[in-house]
N, C-alpha and C. Protein backbone atom coordinates (compact mmCIF):
# COMPACT_ATOMS: atom_id res chain seq x y z
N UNK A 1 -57.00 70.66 -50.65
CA UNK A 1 -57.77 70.65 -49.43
C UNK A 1 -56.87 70.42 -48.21
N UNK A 2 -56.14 69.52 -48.62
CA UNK A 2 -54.64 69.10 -47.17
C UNK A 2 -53.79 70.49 -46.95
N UNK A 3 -53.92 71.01 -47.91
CA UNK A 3 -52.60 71.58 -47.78
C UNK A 3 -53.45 73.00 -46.76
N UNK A 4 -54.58 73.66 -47.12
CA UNK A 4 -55.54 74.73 -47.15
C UNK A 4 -55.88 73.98 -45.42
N UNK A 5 -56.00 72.63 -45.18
CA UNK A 5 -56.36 72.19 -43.81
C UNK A 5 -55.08 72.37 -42.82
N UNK A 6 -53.73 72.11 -43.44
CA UNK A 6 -52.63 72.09 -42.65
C UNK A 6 -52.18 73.65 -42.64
N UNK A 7 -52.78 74.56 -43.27
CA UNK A 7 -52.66 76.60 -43.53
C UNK A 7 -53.55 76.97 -41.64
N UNK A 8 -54.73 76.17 -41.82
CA UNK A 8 -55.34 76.71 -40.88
C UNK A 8 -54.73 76.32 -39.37
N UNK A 9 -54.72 75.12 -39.64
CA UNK A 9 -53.90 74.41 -38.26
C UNK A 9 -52.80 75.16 -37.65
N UNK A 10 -51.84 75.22 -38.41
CA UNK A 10 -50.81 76.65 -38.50
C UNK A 10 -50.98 77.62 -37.36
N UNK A 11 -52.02 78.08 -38.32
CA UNK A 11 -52.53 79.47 -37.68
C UNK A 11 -53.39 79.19 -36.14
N UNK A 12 -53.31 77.83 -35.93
CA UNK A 12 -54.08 77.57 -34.24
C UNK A 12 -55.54 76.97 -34.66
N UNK A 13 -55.79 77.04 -35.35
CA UNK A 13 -57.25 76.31 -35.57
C UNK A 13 -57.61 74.76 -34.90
N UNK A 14 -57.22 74.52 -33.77
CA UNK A 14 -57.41 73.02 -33.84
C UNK A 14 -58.71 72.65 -34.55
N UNK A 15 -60.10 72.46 -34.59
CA UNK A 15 -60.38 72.20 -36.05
C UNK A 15 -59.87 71.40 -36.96
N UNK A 16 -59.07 72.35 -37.30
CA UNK A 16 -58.41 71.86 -38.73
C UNK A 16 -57.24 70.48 -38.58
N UNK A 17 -56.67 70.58 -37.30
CA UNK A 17 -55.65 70.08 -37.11
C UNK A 17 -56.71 68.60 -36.88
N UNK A 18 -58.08 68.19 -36.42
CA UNK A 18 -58.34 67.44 -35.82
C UNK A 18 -58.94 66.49 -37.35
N UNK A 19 -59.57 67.18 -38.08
CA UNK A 19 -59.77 66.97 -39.52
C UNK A 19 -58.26 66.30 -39.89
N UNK A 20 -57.25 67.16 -40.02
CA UNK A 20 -55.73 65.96 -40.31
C UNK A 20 -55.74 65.23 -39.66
N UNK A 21 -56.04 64.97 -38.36
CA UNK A 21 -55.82 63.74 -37.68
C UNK A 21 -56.60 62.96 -38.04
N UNK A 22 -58.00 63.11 -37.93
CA UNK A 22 -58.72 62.13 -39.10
C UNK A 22 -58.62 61.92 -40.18
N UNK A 23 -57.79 62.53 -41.31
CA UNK A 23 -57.36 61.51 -42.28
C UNK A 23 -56.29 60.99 -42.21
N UNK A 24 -55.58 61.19 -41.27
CA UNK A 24 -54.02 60.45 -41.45
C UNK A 24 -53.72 59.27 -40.11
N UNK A 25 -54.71 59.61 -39.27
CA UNK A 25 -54.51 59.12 -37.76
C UNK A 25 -54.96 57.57 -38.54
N UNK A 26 -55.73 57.05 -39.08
CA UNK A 26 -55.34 55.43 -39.32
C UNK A 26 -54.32 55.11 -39.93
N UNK A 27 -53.82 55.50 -41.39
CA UNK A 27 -52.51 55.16 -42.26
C UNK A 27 -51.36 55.40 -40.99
N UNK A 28 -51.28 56.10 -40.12
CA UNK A 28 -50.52 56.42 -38.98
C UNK A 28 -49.98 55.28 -38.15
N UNK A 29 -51.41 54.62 -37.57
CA UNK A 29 -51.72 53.91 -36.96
C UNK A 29 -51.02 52.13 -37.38
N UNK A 30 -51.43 51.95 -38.98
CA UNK A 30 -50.82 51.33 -39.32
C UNK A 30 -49.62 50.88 -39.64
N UNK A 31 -49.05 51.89 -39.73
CA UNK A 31 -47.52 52.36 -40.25
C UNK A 31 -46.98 51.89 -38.29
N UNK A 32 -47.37 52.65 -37.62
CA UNK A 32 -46.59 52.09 -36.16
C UNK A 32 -47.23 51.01 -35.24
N UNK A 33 -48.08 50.61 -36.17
CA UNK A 33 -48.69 48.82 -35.09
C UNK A 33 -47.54 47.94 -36.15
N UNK A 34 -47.50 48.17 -37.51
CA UNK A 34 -46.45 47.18 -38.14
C UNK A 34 -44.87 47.74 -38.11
N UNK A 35 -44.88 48.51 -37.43
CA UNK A 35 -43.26 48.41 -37.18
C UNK A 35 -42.74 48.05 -35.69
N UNK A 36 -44.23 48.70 -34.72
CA UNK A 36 -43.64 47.95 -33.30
C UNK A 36 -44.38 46.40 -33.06
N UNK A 37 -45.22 46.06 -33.83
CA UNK A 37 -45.70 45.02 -33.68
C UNK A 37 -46.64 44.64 -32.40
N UNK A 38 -47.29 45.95 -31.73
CA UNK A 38 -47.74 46.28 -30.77
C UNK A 38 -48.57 47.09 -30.77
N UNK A 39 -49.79 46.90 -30.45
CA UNK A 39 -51.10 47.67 -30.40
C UNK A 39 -50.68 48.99 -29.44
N UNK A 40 -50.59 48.85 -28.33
CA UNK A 40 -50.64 49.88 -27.21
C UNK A 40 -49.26 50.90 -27.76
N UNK A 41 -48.72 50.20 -28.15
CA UNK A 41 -47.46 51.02 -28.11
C UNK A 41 -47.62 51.76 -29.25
N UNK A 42 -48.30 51.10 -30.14
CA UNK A 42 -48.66 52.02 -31.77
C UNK A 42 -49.78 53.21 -31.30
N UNK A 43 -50.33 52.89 -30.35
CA UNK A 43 -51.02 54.17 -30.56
C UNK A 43 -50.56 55.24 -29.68
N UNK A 44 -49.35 54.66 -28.59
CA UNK A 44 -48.93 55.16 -27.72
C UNK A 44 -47.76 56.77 -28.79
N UNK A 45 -47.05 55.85 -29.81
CA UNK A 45 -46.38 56.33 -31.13
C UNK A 45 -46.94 57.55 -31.69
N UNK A 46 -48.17 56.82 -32.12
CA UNK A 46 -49.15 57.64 -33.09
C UNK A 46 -49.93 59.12 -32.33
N UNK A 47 -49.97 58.76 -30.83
CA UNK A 47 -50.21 60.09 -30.40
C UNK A 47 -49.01 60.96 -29.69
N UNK A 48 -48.16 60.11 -29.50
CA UNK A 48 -46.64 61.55 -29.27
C UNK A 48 -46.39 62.09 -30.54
N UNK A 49 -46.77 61.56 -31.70
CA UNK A 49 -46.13 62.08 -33.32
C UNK A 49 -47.21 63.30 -33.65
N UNK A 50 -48.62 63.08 -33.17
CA UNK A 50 -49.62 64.10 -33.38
C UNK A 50 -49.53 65.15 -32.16
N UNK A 51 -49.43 64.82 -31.12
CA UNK A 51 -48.83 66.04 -30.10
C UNK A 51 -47.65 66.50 -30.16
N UNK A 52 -46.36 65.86 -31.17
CA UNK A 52 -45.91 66.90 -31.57
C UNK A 52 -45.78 67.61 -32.44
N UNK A 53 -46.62 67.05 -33.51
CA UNK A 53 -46.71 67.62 -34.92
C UNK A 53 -47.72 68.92 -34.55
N UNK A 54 -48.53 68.67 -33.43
CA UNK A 54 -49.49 70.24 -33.19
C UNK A 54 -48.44 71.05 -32.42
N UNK A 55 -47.48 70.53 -31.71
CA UNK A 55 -46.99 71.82 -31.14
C UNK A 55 -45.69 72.60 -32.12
N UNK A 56 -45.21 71.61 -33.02
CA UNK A 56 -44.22 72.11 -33.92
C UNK A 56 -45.22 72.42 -35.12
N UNK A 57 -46.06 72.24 -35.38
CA UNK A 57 -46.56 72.67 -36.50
C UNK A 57 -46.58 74.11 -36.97
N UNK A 58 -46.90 75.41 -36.18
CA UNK A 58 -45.98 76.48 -36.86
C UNK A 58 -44.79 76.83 -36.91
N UNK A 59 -44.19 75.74 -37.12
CA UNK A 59 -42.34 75.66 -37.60
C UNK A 59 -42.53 75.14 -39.01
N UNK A 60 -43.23 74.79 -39.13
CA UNK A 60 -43.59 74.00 -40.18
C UNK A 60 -43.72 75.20 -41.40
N UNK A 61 -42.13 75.10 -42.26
CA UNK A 61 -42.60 76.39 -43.40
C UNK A 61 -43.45 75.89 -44.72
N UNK A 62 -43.67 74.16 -45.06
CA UNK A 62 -43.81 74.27 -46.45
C UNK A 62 -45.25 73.32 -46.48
N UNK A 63 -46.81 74.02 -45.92
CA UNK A 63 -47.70 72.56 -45.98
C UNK A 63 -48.05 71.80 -46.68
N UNK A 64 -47.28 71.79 -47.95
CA UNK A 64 -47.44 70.69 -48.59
C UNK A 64 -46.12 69.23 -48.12
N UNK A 65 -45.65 69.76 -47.54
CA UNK A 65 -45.04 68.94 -46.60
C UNK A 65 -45.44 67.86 -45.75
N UNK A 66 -46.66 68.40 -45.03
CA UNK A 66 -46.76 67.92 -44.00
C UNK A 66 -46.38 66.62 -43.82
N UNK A 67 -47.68 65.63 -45.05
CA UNK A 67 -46.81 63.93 -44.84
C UNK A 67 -46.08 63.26 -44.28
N UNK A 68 -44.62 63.75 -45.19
CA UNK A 68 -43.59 63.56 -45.42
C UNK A 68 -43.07 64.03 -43.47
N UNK A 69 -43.43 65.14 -43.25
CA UNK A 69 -42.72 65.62 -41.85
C UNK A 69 -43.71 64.55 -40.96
N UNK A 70 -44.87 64.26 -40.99
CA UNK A 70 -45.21 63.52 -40.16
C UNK A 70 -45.51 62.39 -39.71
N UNK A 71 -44.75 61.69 -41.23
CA UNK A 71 -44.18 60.71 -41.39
C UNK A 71 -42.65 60.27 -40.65
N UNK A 72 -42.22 61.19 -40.93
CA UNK A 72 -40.55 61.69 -39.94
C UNK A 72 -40.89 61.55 -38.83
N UNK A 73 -41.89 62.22 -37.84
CA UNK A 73 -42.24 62.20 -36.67
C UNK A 73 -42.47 61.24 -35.83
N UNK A 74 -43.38 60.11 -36.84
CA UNK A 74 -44.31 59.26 -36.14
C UNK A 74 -43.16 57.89 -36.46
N UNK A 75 -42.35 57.74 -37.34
CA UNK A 75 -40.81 57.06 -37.13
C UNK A 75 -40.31 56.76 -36.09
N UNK A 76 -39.76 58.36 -35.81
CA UNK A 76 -39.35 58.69 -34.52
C UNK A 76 -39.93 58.38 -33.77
N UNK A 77 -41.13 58.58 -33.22
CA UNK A 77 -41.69 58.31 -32.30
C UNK A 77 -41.81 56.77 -31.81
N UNK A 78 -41.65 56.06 -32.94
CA UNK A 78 -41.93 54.23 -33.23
C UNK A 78 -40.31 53.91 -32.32
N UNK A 79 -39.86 54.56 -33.48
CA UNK A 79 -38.27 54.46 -32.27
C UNK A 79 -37.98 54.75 -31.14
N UNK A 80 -38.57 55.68 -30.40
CA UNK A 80 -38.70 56.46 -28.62
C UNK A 80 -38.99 54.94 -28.10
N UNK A 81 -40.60 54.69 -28.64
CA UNK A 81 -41.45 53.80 -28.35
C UNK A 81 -40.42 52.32 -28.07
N UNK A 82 -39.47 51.99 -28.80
CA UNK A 82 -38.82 50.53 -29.25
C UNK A 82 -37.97 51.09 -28.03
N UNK A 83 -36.69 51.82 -27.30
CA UNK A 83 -36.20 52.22 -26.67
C UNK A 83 -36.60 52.23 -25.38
N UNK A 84 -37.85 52.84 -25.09
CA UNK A 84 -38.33 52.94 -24.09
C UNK A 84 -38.59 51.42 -23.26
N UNK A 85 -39.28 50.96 -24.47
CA UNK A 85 -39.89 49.41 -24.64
C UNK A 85 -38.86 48.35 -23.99
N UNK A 86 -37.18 48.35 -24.21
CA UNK A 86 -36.22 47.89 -24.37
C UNK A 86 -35.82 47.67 -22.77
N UNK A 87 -36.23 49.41 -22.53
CA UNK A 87 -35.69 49.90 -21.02
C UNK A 87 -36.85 48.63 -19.70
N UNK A 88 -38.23 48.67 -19.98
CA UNK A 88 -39.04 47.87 -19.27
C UNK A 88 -39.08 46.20 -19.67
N UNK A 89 -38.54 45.80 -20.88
CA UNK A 89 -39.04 44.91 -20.73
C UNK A 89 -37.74 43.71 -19.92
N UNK A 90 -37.14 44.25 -19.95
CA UNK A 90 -36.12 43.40 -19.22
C UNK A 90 -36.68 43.01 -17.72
N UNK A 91 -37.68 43.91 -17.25
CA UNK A 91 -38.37 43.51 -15.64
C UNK A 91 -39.48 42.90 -16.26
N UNK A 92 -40.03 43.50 -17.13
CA UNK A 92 -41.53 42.78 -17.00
C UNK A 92 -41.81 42.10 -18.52
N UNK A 93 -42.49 40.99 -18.42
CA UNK A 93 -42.98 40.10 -19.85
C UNK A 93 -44.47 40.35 -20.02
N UNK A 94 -45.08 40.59 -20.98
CA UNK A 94 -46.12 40.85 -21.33
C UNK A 94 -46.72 39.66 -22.20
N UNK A 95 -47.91 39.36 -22.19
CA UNK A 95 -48.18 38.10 -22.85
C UNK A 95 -48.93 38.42 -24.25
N UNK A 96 -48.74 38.11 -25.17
CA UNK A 96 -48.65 39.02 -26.77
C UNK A 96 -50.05 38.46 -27.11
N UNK A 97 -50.97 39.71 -27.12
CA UNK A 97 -52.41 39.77 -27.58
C UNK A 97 -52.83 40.60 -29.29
N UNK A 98 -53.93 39.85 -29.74
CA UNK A 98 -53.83 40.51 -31.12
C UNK A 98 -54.70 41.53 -31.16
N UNK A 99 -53.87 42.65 -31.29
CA UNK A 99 -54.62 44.06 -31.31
C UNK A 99 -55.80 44.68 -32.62
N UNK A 100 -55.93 45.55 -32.38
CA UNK A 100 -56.82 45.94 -33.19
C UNK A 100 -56.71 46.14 -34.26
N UNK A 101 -55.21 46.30 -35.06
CA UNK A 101 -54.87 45.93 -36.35
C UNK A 101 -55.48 44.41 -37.20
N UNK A 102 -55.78 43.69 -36.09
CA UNK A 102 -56.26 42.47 -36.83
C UNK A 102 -55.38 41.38 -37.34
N UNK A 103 -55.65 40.36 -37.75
CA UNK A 103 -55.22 39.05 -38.66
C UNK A 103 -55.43 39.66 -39.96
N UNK A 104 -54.91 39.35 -40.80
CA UNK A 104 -55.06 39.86 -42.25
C UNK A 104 -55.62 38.56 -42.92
N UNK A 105 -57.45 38.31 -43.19
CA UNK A 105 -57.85 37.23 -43.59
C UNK A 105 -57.34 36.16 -44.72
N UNK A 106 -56.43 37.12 -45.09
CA UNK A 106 -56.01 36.66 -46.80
C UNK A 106 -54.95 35.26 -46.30
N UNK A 107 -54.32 35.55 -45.06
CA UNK A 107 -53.20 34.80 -45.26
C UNK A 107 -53.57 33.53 -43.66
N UNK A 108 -53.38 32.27 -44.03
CA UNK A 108 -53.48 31.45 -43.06
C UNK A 108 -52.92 31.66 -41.46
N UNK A 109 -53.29 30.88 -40.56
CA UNK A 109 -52.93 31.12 -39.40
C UNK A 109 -51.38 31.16 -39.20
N UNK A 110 -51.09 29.82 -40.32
CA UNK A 110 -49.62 29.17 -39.86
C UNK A 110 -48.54 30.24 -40.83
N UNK A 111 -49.22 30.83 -41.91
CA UNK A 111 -48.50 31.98 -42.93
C UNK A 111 -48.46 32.86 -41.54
N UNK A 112 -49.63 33.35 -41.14
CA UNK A 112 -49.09 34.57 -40.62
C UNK A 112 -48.25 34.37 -39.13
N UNK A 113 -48.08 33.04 -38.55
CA UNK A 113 -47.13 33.06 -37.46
C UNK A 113 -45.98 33.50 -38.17
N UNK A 114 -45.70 32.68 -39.07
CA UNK A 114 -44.36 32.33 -39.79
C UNK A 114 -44.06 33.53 -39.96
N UNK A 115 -44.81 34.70 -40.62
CA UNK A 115 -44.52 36.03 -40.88
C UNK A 115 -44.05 36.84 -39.55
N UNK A 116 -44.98 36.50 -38.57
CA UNK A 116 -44.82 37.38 -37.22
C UNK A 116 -43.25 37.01 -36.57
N UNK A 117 -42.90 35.87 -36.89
CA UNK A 117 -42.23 35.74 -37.01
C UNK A 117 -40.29 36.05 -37.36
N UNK A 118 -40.60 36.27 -38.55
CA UNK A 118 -39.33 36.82 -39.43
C UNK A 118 -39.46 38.06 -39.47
N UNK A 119 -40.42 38.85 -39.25
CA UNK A 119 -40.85 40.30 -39.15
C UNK A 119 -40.29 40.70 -37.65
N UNK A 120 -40.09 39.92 -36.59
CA UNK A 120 -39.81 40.07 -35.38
C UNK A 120 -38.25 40.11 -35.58
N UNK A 121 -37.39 39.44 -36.26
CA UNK A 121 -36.61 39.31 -36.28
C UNK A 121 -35.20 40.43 -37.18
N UNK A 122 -36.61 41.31 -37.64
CA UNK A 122 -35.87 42.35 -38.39
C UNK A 122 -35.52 43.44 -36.99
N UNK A 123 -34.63 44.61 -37.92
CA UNK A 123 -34.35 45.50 -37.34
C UNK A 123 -35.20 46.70 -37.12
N UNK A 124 -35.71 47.49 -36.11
CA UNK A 124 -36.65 48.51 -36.00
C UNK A 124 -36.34 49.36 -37.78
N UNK A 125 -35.02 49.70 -37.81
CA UNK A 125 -35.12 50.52 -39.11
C UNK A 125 -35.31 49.82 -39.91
N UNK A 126 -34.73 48.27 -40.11
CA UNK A 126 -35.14 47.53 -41.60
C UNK A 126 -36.69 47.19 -41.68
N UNK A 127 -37.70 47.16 -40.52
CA UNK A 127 -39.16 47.17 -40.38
C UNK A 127 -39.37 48.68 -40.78
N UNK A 128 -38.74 49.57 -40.37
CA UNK A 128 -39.49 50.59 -40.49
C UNK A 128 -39.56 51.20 -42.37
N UNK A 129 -38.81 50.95 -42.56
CA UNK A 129 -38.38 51.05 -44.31
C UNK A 129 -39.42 50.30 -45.03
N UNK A 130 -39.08 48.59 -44.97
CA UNK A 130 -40.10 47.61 -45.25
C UNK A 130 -41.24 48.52 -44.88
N UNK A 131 -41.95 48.52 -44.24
CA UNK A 131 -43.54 49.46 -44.02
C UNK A 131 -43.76 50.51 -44.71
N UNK A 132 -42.85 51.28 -44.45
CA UNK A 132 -43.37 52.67 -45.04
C UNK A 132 -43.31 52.48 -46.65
N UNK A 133 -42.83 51.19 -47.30
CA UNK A 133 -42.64 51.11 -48.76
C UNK A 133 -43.29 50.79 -49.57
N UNK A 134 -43.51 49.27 -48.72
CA UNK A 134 -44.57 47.93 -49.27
C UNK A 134 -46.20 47.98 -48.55
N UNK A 135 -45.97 48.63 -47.14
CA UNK A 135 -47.81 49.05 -46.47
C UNK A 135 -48.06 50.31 -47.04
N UNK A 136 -47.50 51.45 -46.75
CA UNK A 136 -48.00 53.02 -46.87
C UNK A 136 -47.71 53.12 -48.31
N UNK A 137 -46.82 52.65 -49.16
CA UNK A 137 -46.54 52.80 -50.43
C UNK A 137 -46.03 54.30 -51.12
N UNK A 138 -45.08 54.71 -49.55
CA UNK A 138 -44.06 55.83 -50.02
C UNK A 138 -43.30 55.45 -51.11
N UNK A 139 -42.60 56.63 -51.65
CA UNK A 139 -41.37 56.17 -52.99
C UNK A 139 -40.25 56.59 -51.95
N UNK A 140 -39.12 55.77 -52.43
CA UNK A 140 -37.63 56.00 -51.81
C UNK A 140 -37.48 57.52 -51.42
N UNK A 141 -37.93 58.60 -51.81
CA UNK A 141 -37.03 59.77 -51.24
C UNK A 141 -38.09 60.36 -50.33
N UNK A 142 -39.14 59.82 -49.69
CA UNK A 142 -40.04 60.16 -48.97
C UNK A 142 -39.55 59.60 -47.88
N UNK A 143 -39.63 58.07 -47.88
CA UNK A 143 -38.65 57.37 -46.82
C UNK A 143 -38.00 57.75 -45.97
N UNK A 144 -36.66 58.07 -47.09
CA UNK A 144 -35.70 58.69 -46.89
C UNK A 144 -35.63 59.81 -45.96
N UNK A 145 -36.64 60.42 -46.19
CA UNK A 145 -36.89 61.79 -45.51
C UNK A 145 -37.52 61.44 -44.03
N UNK A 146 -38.56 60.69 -43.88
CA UNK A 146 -38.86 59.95 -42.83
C UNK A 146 -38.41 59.38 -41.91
N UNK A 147 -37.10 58.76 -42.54
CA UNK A 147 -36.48 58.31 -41.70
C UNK A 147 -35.36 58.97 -41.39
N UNK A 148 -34.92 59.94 -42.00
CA UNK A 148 -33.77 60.62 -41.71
C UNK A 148 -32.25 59.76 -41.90
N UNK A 149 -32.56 59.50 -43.81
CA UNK A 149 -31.01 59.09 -44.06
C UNK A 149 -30.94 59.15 -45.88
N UNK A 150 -30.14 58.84 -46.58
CA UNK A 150 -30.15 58.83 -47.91
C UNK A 150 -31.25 58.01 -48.52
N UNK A 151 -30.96 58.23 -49.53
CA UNK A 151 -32.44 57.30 -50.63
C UNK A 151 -31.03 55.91 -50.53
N UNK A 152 -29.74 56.19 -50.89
CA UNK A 152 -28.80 54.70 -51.15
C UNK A 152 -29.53 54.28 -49.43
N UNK A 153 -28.97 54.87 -48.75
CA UNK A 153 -29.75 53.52 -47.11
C UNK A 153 -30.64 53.33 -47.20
N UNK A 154 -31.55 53.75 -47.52
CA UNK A 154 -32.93 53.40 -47.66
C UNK A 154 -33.00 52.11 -48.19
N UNK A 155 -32.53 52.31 -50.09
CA UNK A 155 -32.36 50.95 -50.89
C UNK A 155 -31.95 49.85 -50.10
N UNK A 156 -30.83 50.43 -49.82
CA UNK A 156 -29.76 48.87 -49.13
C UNK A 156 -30.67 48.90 -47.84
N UNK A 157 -31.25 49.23 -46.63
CA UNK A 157 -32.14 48.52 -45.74
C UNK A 157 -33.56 48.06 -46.10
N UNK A 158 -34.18 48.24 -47.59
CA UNK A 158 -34.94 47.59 -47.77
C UNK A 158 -34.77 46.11 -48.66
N UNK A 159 -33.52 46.24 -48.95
CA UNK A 159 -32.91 44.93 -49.96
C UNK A 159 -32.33 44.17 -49.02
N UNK A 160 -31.67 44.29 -47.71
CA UNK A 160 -31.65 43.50 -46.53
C UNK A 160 -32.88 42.81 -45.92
N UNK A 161 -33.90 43.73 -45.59
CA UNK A 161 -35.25 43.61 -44.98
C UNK A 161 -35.85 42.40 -45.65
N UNK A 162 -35.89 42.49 -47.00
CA UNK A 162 -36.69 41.81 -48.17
C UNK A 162 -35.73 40.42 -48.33
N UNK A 163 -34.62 40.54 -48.05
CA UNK A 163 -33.81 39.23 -47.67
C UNK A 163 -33.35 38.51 -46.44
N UNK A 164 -33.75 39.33 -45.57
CA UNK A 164 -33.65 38.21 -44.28
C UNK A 164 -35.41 38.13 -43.95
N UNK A 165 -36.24 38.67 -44.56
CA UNK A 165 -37.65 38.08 -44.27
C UNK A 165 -37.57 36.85 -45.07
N UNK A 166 -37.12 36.56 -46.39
CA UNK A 166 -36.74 35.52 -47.08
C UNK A 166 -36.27 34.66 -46.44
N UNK A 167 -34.98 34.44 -45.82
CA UNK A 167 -34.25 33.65 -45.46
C UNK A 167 -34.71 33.33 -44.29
N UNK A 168 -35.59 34.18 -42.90
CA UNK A 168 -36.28 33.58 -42.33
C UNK A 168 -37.37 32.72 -42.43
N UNK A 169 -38.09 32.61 -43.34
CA UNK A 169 -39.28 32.23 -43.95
C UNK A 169 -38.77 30.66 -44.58
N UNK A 170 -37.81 30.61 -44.82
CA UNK A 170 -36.86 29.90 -45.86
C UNK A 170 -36.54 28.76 -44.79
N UNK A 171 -35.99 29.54 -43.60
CA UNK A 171 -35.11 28.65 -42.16
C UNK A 171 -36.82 28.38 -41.40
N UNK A 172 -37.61 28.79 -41.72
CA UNK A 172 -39.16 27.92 -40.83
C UNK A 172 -39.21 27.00 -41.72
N UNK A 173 -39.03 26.73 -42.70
CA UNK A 173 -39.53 25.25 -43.14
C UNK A 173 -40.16 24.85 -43.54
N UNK A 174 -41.65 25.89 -43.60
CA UNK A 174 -43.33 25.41 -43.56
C UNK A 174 -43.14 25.99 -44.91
N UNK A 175 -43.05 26.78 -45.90
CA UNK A 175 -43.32 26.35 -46.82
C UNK A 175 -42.41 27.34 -47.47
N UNK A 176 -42.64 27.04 -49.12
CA UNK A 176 -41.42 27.89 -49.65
C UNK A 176 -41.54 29.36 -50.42
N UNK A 177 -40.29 30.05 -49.92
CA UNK A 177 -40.57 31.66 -50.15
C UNK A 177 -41.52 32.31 -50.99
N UNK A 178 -42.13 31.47 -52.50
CA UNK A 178 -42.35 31.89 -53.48
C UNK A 178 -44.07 31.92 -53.09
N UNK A 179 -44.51 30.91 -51.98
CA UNK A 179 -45.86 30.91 -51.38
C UNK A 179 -46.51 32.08 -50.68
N UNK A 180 -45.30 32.74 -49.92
CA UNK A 180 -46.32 33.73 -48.92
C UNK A 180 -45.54 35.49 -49.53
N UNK A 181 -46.69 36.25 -49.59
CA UNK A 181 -46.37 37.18 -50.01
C UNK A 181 -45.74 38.17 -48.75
N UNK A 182 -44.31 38.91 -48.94
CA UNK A 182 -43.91 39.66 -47.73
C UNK A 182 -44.27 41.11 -47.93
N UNK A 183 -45.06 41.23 -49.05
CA UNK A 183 -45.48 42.96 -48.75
C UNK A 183 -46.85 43.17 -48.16
């Protein structure tokens, strides 16, 4: 059905293209509120990755692809987003509101500072790996492709990621690694 929806899109159908955006525009969504850690900016992400996935989309030779390419996209785009982000915030401070991604009920107030935390403290690519692995539940050579580097970087920035969320978690104090789950 994806693949027969991403044939028509192709061919100009928006339609079809708007149907992909409704099934992928939340997993999307999620994937770039947990790597920029920012509501506005995730959706700011999530719609440069879909305006350009419609205008490159008949470049697009293989639609069973798509995912995977617009997964690549919306990366990228997380990264524009972190850059751009970098460029303004040095003038202006913004006061950090919880977006529409939500609190995740499962885990306490003081778990999930602690998390917001050590998650802040990673690297855009070692967040972006971490996410696409342990939230979206890509396999390594999808990633890989996503992010635009080997399946070995991939490994080694998610075996970093998965150890300095540790060791941050470890250096808060509040409780010990084996308590709060980091996927």
């Amino acid at each position: 059905m994806r693949t027969r929806l991403v044939e028509r899109a192709k061919e100009g159908d928006d339609s079809a293209f708007t149907e992909l955006v409704d099934l992928d525009g939340n997993m999307c969504y999620a994937i770039a509120f947990r790597i920029l850690r920012d509501a506005e900016r995730a959706q700011d992400a999530v719609q440069q990755a879909f305006l350009l996935a419609w205008r490159e989309l008949p470049q697009l030779r293989d639609p069973e692809r798509f995912g995977p390419w617009l997964h690549r996209l919306l990366v990228n785009a997380c990264y524009d987003e972190l850059r751009r982000h970098r460029r303004w915030s040095t003038r202006i401070r913004a006061l950090p509101m919880e977006g529409p991604g939500g609190a995740d009920p499962m885990l306490s107030v003081e778990d999930r500072d602690m998390l917001e935390r050590a998650f802040a403290r990673l690297t855009p690519q070692h967040r972006a790996v971490f996410v696409l692995h342990h939230h979206a539940g890509l396999p390594l050579a999808e990633i890989a492709d996503a992010v635009g580097v080997p399946v070995g970087t991939v490994k080694s920035r998610l075996h970093h990621a998965t150890r300095a969320l540790r060791a941050a978690i470890a250096a808060d104090g509040r409780v010990d690694t084996g308590e709060v789950r980091l996927a």
